[in-house]
C-alpha atoms as a PDB file:
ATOM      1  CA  UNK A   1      84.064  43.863 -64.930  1.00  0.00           C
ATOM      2  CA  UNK A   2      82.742  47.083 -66.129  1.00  0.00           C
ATOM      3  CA  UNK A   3      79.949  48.556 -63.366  1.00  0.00           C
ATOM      4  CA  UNK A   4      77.459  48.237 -66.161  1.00  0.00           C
ATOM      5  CA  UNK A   5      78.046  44.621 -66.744  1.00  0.00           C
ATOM      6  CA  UNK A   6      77.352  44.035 -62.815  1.00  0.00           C
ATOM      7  CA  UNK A   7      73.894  44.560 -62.740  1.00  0.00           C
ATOM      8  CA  UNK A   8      73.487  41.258 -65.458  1.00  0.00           C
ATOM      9  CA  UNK A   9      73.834  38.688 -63.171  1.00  0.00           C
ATOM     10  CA  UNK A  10      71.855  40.156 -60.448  1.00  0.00           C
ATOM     11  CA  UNK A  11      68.717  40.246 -62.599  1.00  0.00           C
ATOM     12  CA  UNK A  12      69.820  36.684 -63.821  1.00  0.00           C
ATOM     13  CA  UNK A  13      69.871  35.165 -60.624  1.00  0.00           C
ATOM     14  CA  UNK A  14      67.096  37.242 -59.339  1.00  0.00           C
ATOM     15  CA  UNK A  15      64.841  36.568 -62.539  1.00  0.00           C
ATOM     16  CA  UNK A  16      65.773  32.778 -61.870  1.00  0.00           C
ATOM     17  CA  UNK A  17      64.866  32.687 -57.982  1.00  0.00           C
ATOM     18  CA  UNK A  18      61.191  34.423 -58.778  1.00  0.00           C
ATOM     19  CA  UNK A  19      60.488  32.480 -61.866  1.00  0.00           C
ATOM     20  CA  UNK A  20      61.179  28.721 -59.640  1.00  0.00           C
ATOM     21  CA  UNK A  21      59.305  30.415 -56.906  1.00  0.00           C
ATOM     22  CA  UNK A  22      55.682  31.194 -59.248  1.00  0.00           C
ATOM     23  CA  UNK A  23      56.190  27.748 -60.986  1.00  0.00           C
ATOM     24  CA  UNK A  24      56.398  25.756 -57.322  1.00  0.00           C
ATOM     25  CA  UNK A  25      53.820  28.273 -55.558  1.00  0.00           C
ATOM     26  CA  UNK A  26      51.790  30.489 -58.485  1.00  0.00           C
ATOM     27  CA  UNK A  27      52.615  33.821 -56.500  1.00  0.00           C
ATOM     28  CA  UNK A  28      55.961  36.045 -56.583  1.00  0.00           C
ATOM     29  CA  UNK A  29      56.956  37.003 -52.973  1.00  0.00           C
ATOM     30  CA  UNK A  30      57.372  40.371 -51.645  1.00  0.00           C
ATOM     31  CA  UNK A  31      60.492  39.047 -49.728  1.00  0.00           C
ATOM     32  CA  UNK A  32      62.099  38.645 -53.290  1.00  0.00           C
ATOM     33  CA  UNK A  33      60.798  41.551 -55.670  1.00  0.00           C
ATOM     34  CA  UNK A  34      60.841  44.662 -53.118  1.00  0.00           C
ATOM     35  CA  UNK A  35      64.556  44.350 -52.077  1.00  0.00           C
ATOM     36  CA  UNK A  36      65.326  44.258 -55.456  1.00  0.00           C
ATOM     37  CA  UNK A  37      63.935  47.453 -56.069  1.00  0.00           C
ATOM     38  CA  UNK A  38      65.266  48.712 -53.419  1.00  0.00           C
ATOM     39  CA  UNK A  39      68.596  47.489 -54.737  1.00  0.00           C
ATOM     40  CA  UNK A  40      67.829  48.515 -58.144  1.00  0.00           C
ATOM     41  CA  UNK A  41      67.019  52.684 -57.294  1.00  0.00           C
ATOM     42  CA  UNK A  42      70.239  52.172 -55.305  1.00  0.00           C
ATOM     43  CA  UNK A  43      72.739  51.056 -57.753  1.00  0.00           C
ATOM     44  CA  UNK A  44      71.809  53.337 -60.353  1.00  0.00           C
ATOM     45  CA  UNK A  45      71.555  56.620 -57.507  1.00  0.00           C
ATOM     46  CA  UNK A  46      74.689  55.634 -56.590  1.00  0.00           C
ATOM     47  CA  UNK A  47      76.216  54.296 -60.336  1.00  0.00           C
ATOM     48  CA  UNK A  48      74.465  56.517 -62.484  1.00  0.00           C
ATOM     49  CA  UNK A  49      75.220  54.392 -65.302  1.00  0.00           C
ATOM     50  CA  UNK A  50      71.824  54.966 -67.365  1.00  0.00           C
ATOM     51  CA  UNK A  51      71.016  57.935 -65.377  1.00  0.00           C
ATOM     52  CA  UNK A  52      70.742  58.132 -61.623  1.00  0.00           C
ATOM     53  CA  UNK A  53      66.979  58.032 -62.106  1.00  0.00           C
ATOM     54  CA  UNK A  54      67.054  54.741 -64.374  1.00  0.00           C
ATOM     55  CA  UNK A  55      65.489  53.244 -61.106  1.00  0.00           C
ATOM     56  CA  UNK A  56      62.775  55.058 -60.371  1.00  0.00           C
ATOM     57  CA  UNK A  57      61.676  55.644 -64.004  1.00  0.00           C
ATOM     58  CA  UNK A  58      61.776  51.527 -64.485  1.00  0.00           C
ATOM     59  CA  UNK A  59      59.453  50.656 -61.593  1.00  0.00           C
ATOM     60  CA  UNK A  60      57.168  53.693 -62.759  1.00  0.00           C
ATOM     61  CA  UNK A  61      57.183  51.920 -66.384  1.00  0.00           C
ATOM     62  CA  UNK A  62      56.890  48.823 -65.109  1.00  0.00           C
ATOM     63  CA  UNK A  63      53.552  49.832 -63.059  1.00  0.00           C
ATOM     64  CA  UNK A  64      52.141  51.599 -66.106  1.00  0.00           C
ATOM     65  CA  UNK A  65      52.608  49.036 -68.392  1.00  0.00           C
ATOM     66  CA  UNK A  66      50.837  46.239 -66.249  1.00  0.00           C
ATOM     67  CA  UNK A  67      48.313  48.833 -64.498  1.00  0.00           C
ATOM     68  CA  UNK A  68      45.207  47.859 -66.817  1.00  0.00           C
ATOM     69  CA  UNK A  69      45.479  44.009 -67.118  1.00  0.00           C
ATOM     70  CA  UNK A  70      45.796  44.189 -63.060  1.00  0.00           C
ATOM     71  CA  UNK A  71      42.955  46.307 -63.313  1.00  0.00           C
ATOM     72  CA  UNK A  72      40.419  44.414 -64.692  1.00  0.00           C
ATOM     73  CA  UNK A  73      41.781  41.310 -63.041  1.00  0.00           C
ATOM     74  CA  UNK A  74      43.813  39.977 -66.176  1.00  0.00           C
ATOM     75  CA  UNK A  75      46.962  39.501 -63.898  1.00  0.00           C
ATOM     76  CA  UNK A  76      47.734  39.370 -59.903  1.00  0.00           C
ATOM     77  CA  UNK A  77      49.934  42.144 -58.047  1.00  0.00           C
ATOM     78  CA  UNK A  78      52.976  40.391 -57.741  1.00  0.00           C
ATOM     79  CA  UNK A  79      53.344  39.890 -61.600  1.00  0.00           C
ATOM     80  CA  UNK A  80      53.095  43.944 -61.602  1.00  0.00           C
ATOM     81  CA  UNK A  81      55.629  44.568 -58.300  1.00  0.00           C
ATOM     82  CA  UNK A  82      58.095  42.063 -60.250  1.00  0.00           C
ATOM     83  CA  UNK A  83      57.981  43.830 -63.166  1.00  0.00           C
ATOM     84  CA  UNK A  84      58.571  46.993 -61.615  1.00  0.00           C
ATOM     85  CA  UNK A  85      61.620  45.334 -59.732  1.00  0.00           C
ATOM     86  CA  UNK A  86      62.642  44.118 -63.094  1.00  0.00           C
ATOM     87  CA  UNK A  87      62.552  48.029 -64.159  1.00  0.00           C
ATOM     88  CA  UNK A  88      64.035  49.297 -61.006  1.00  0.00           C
ATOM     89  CA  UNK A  89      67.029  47.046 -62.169  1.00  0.00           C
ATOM     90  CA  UNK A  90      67.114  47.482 -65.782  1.00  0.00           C
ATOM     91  CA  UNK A  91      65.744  51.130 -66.517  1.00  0.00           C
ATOM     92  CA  UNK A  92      62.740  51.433 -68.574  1.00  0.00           C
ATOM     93  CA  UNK A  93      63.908  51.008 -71.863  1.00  0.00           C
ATOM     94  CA  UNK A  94      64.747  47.893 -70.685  1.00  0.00           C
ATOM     95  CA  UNK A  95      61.501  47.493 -68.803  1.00  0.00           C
ATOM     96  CA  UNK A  96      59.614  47.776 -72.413  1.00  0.00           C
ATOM     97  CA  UNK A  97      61.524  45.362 -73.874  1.00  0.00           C
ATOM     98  CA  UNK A  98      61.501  42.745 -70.754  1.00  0.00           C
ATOM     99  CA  UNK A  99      57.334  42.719 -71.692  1.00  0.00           C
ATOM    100  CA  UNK A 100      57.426  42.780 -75.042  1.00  0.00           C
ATOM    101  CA  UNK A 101      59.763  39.246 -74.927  1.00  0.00           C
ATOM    102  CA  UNK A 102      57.445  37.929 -72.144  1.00  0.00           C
ATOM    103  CA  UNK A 103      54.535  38.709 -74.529  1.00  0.00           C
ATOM    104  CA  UNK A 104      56.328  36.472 -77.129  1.00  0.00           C
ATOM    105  CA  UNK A 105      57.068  33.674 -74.871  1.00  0.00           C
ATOM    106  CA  UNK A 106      53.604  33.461 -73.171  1.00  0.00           C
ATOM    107  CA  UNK A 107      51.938  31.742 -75.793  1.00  0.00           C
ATOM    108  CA  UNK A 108      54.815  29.188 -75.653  1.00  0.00           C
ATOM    109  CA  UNK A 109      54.233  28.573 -72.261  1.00  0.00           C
ATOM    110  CA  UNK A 110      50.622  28.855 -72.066  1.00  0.00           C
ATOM    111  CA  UNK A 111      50.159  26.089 -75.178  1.00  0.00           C
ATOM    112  CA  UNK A 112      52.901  23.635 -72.783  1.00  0.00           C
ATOM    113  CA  UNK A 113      50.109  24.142 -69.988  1.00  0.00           C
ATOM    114  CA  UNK A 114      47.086  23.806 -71.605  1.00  0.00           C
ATOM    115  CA  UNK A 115      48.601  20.415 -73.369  1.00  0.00           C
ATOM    116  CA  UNK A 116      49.576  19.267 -69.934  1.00  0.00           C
ATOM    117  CA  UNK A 117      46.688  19.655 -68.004  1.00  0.00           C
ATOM    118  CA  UNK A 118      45.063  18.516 -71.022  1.00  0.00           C
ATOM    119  CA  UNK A 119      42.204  21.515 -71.517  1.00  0.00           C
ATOM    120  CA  UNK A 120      43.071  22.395 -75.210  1.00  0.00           C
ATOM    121  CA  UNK A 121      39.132  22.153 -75.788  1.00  0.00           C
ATOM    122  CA  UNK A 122      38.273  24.270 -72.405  1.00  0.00           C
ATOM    123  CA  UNK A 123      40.588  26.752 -73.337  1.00  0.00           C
ATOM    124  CA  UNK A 124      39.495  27.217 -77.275  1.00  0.00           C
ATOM    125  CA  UNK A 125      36.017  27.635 -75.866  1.00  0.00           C
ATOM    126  CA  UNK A 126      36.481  29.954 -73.159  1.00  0.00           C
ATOM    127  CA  UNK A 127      39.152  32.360 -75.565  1.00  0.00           C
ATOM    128  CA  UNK A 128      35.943  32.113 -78.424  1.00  0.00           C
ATOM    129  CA  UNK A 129      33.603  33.630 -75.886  1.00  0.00           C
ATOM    130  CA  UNK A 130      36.007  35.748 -74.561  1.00  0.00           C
ATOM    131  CA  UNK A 131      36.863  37.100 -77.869  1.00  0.00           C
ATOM    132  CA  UNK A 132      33.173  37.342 -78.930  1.00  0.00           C
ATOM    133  CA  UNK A 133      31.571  38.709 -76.030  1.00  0.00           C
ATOM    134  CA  UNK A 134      34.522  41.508 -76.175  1.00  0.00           C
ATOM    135  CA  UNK A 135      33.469  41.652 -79.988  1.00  0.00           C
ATOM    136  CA  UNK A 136      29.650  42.169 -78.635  1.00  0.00           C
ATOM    137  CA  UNK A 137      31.069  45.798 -77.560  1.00  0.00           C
ATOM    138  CA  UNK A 138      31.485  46.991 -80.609  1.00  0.00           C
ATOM    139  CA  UNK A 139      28.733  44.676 -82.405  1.00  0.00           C
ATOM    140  CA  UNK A 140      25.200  43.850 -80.713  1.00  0.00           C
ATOM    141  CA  UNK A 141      24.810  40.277 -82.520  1.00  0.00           C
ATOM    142  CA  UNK A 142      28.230  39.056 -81.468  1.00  0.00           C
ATOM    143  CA  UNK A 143      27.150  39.368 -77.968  1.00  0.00           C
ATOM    144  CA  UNK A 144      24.665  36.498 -78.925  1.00  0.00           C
ATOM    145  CA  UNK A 145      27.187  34.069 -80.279  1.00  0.00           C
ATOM    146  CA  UNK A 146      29.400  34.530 -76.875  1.00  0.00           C
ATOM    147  CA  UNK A 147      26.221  34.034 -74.865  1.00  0.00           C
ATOM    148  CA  UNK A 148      25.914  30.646 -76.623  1.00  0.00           C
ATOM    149  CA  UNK A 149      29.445  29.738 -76.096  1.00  0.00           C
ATOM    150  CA  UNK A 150      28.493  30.384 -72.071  1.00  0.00           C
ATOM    151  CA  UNK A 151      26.309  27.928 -72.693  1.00  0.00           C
ATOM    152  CA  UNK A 152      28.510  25.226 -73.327  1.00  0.00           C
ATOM    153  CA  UNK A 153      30.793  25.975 -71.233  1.00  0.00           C
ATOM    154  CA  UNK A 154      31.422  23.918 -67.632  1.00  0.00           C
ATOM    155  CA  UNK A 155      32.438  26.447 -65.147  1.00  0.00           C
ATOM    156  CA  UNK A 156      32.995  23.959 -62.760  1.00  0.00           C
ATOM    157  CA  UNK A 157      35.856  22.874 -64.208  1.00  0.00           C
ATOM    158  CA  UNK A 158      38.620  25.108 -63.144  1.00  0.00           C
ATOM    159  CA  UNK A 159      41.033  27.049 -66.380  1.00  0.00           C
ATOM    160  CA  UNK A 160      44.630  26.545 -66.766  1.00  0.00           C
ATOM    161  CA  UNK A 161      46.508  28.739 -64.578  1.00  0.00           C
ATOM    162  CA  UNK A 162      50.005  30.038 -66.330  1.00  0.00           C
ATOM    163  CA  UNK A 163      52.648  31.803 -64.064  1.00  0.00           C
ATOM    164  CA  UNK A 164      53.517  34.924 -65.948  1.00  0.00           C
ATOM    165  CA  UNK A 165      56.025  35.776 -63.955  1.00  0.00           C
ATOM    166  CA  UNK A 166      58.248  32.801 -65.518  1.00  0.00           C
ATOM    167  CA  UNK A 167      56.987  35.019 -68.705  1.00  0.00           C
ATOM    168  CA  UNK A 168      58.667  37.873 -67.049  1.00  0.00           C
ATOM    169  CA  UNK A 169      61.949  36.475 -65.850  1.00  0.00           C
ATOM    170  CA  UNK A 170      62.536  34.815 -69.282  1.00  0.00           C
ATOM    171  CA  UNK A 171      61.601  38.550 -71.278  1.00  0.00           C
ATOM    172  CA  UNK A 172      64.232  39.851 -68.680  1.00  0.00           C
ATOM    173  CA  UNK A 173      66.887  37.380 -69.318  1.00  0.00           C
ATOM    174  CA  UNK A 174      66.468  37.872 -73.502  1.00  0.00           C
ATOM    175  CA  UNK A 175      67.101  41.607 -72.782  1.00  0.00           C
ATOM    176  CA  UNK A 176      70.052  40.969 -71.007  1.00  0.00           C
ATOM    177  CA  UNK A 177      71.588  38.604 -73.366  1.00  0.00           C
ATOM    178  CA  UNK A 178      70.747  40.801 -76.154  1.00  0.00           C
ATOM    179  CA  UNK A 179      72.280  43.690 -74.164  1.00  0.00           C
ATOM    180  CA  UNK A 180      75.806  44.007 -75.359  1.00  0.00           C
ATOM    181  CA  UNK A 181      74.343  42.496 -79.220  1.00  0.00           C
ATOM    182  CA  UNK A 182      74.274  44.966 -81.702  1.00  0.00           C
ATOM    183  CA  UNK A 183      71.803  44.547 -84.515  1.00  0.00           C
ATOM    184  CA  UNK A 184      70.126  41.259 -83.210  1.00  0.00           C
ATOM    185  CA  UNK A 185      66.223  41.952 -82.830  1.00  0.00           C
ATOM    186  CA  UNK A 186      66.238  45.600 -82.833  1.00  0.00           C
ATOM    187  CA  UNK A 187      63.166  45.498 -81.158  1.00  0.00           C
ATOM    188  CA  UNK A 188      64.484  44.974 -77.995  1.00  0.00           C
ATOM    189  CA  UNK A 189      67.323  47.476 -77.830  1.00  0.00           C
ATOM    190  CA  UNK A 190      65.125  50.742 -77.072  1.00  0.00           C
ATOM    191  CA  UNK A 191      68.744  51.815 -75.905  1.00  0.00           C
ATOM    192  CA  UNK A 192      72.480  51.477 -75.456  1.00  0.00           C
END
């Protein structure tokens, strides 16, 4: 096995471990995500095989590119440490790409949830007012029409609660199966 093709089933089985965890608990430990960054900076130090910074520049992409939605409370920490494991692993190319397939599968997942826990009305209403009080930003009288969404709304009853970490690990596991494609969605092969 080639040293590059080593690092594939770590993430796999790594990916795997953190995505059951969030789906049984709805929190990514520490115990999991910082030795695998730890083991990430250190196999490409030592292996250099995308750079002997590949690490360090993953787990930097990986906190930039979750920094805002963490910031104004779209996402928890651990979805942003496992990320940045993901890119201490993978490099940041990599890192971009891992995202941009989570992106694509969230929807997926968050329809499955919504369905199950049977909130598909909830969850329109609460998006609409959302989207419209966001919209009152930019125009005054759309600020009204969210306001009256609020008003319908019953804040007692809890939203639907996706793990995006499963998100995550499934983005990372489409970049490593597209890894060694050539041609297959471009899109997610930012590099060799």
């Amino acid at each position: 096995m080639h040293i590059a093709q080593f690092i594939t089933p770590v993430v796999a089985i790594f990916v795997l471990a953190v995505a059951i965890f969030d789906i049984r608990e709805r929190r990514i430990p520490n115990l999991l995500v910082f030795p695998a960054m730890l083991f990430g900076l250190v196999f490409h130090l030592l292996f250099g095989v995308d750079g002997r910074m590949a690490g360090l520049k993953g787990i930097a992409m990986g906190f930039l590119l979750l920094l805002v939605p963490y910031a104004v409370g779209g996402m928890k920490a651990g979805d942003v440490k496992f990320l940045m494991a993901i890119g201490a692993l993978l490099g940041w190319e990599k890192t971009v790409a891992t995202l941009l397939a989570a992106l694509l599968f969230y929807p997926i997942m968050a329809v499955f949830y919504v369905v199950r826990e049977r909130k598909a009305r909830l969850t329109w209403l609460r998006f609409r007012r959302v989207f419209w009080n966001f919209t009152g930003l930019f125009l005054p009288g759309a600020r009204l029409y969210g306001l009256s969404l609020e008003l319908e709304d019953r804040p007692e009853i809890p939203s639907v609660r996706t793990p995006f970490g499963v998100s995550l690990a499934v983005g990372a596991l489409i970049v490593i199966a597209l890894r060694h494609q050539n041609g297959i969605l471009p899109i997610f092969q930012l590099s060799g």
